[in-house]
N, C-alpha and C. Protein backbone atom coordinates (compact mmCIF):
# COMPACT_ATOMS: atom_id res chain seq x y z
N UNK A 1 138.93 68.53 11.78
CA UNK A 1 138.55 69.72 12.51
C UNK A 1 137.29 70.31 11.88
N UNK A 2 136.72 71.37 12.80
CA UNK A 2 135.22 71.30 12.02
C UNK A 2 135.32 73.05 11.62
N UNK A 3 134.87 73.28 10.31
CA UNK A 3 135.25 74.10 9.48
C UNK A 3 134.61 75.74 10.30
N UNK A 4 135.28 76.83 10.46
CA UNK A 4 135.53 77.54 11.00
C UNK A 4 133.60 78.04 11.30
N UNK A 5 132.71 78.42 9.86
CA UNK A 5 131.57 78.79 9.50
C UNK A 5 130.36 77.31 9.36
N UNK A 6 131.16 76.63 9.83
CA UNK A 6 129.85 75.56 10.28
C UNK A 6 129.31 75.61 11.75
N UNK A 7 128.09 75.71 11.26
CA UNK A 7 126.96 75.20 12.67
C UNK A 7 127.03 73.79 13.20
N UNK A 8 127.09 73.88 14.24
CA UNK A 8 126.97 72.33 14.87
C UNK A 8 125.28 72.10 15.66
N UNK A 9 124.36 71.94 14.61
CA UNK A 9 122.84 71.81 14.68
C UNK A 9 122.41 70.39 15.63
N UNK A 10 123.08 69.72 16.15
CA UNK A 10 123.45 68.65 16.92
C UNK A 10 123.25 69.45 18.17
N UNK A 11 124.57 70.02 18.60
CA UNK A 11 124.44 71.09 20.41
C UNK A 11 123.44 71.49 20.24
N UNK A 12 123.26 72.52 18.69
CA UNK A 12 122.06 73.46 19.31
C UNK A 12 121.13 73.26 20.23
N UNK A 13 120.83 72.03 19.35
CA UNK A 13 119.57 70.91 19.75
C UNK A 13 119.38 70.67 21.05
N UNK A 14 120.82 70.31 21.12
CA UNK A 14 121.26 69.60 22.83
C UNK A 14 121.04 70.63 23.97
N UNK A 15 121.30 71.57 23.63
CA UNK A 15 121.65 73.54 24.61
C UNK A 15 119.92 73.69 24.63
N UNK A 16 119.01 73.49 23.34
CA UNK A 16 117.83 73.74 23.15
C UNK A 16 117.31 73.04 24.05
N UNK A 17 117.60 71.91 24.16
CA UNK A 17 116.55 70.73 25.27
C UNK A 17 117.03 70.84 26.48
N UNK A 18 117.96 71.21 26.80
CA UNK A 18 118.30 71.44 28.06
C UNK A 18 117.84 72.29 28.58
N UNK A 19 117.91 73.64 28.17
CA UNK A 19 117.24 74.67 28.34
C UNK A 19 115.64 74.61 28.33
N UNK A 20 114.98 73.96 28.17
CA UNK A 20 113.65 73.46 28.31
C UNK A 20 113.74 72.48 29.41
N UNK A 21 114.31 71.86 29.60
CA UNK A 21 114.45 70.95 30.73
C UNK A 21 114.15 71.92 31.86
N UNK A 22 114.67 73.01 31.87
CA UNK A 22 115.00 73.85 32.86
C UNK A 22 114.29 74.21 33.08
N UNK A 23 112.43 74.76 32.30
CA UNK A 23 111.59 75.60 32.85
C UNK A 23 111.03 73.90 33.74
N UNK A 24 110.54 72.54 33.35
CA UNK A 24 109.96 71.79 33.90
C UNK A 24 110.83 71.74 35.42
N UNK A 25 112.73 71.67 35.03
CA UNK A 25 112.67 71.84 36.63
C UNK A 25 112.51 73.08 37.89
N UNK A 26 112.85 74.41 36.93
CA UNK A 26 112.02 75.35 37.41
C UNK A 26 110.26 75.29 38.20
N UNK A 27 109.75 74.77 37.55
CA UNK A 27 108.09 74.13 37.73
C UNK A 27 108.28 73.02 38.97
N UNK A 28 109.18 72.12 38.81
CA UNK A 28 108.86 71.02 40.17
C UNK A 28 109.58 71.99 41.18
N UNK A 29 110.11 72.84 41.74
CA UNK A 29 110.76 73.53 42.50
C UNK A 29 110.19 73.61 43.91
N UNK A 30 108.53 74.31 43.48
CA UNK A 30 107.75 74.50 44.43
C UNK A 30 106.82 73.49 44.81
N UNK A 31 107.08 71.98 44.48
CA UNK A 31 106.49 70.58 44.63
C UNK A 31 107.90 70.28 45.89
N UNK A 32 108.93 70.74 46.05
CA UNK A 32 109.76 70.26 46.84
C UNK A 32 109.12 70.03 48.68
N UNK A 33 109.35 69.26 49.11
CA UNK A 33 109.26 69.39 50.41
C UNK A 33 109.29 69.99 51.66
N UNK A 34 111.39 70.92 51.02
CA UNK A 34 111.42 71.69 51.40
C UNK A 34 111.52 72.99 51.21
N UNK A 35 111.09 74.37 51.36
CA UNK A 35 110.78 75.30 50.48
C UNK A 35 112.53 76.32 49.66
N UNK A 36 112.17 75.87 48.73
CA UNK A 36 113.43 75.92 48.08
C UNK A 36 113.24 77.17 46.78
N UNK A 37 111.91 77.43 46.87
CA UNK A 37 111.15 78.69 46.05
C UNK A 37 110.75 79.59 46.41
N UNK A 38 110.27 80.57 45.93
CA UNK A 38 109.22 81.38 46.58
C UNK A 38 107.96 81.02 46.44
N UNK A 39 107.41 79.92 45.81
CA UNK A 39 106.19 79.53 46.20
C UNK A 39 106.08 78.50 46.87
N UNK A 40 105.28 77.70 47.23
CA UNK A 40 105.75 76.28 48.04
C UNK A 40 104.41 75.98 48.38
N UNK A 41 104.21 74.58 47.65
CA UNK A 41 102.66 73.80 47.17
C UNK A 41 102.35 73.24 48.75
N UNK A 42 101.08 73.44 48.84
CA UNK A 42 100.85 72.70 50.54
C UNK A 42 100.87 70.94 50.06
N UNK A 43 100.73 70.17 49.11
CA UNK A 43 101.05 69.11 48.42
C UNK A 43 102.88 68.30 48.03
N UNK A 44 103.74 68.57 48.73
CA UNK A 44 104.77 68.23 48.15
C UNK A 44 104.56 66.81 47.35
N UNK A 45 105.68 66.59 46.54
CA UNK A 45 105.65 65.86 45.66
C UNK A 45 107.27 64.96 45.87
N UNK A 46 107.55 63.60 46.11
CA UNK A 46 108.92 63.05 45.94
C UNK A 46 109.06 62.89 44.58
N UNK A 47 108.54 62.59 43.90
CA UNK A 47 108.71 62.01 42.85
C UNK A 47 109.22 63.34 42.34
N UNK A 48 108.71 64.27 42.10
CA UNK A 48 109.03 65.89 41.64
C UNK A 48 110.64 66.25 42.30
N UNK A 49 110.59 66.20 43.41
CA UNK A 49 112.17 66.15 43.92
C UNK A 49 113.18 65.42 43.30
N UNK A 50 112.54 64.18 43.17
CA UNK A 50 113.57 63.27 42.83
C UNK A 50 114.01 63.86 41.33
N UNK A 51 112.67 63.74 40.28
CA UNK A 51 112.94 64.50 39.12
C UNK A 51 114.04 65.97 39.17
N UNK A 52 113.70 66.49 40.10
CA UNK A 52 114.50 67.53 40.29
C UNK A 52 115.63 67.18 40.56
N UNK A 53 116.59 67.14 41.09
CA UNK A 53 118.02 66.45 41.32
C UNK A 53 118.19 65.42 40.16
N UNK A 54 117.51 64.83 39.92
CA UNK A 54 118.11 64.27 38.55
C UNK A 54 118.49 65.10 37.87
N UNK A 55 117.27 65.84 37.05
CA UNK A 55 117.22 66.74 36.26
C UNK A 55 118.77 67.76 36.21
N UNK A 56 118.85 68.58 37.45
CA UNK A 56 119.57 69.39 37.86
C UNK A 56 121.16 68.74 37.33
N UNK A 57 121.72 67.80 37.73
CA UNK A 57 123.07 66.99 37.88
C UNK A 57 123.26 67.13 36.45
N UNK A 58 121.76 66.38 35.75
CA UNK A 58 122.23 66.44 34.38
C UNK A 58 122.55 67.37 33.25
N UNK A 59 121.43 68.19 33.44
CA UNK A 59 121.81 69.52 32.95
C UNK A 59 122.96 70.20 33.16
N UNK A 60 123.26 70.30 34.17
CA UNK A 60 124.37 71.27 34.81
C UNK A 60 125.87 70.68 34.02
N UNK A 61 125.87 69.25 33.95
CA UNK A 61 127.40 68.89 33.26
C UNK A 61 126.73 68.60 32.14
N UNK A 62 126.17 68.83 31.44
CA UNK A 62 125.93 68.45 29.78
C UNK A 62 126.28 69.91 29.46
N UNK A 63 125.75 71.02 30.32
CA UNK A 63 125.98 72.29 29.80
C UNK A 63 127.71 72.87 29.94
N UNK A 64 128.54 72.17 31.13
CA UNK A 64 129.45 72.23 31.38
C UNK A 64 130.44 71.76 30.25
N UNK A 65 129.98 70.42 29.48
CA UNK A 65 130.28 69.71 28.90
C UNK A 65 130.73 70.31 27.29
N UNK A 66 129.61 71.10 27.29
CA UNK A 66 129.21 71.91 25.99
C UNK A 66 130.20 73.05 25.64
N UNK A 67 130.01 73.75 27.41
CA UNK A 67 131.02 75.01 27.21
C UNK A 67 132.80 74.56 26.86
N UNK A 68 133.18 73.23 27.55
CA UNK A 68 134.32 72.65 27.33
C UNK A 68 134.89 72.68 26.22
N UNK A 69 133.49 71.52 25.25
CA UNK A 69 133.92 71.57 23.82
C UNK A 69 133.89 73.06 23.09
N UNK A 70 133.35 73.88 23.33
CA UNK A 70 133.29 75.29 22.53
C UNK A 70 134.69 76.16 22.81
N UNK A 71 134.79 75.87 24.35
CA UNK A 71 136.11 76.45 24.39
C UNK A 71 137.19 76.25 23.97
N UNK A 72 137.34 74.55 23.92
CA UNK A 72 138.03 74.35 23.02
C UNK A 72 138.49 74.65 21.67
N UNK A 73 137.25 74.58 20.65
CA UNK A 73 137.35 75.14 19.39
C UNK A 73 138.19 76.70 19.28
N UNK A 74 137.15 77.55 19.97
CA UNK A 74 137.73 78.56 19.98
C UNK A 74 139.59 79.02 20.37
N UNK A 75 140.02 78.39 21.20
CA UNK A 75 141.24 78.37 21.83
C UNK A 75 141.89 77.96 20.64
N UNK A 76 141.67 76.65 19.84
CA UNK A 76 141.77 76.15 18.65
C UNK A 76 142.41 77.28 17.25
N UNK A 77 140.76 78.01 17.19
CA UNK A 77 140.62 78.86 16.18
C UNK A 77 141.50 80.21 16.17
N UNK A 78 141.66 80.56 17.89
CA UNK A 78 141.99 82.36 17.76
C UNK A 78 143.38 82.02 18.53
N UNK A 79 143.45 81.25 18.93
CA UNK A 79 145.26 80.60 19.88
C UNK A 79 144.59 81.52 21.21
N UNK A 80 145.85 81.03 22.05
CA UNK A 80 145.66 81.39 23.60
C UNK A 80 145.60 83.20 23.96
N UNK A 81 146.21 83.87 22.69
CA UNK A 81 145.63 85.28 22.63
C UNK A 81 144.22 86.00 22.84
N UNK A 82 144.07 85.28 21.83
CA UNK A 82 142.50 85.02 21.51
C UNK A 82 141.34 85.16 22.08
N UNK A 83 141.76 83.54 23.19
CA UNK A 83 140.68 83.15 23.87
C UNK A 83 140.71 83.55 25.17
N UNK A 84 141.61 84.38 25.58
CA UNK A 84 141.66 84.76 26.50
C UNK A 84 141.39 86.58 26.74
């Protein structure tokens, strides 16, 4: 089990890059085809879409993924009192 006052500098990392992921797919938004922003490039871009939906799927369950394992710990650490 991982000791109550340890950092797990690994997620951070992981939460960190994801979260950066997010302004680039923020940025292809308004490359979409269809206007899915409030700005919207007279240039659409597929490749930018496509990046986008990738992007999106992945982020979304890595972050899902993240909150899982944390909740866990915690539920772990404080019991179902606790964490709830």
């Amino acid at each position: 089990m991982i000791d109550a006052n340890e950092r797990l500098h690994g997620l951070d990392a992981l939460r960190g890059g994801m979260l950066l992921l997010g302004v680039a797919l923020h940025a292809s938004m308004s490359f979409m085809p269809i206007q899915v922003w409030v700005v919207q490039d007279s240039q659409p871009s597929t490749a930018l879409t496509v990046f986008f939906y990738a992007v999106h799927v992945f982020r979304m369950a890595t972050f899902f993924l993240i909150a899982g394992f944390f909740a866990r710990l915690v539920l772990h650490r404080r019991g179902t009192g606790g964490f709830i």
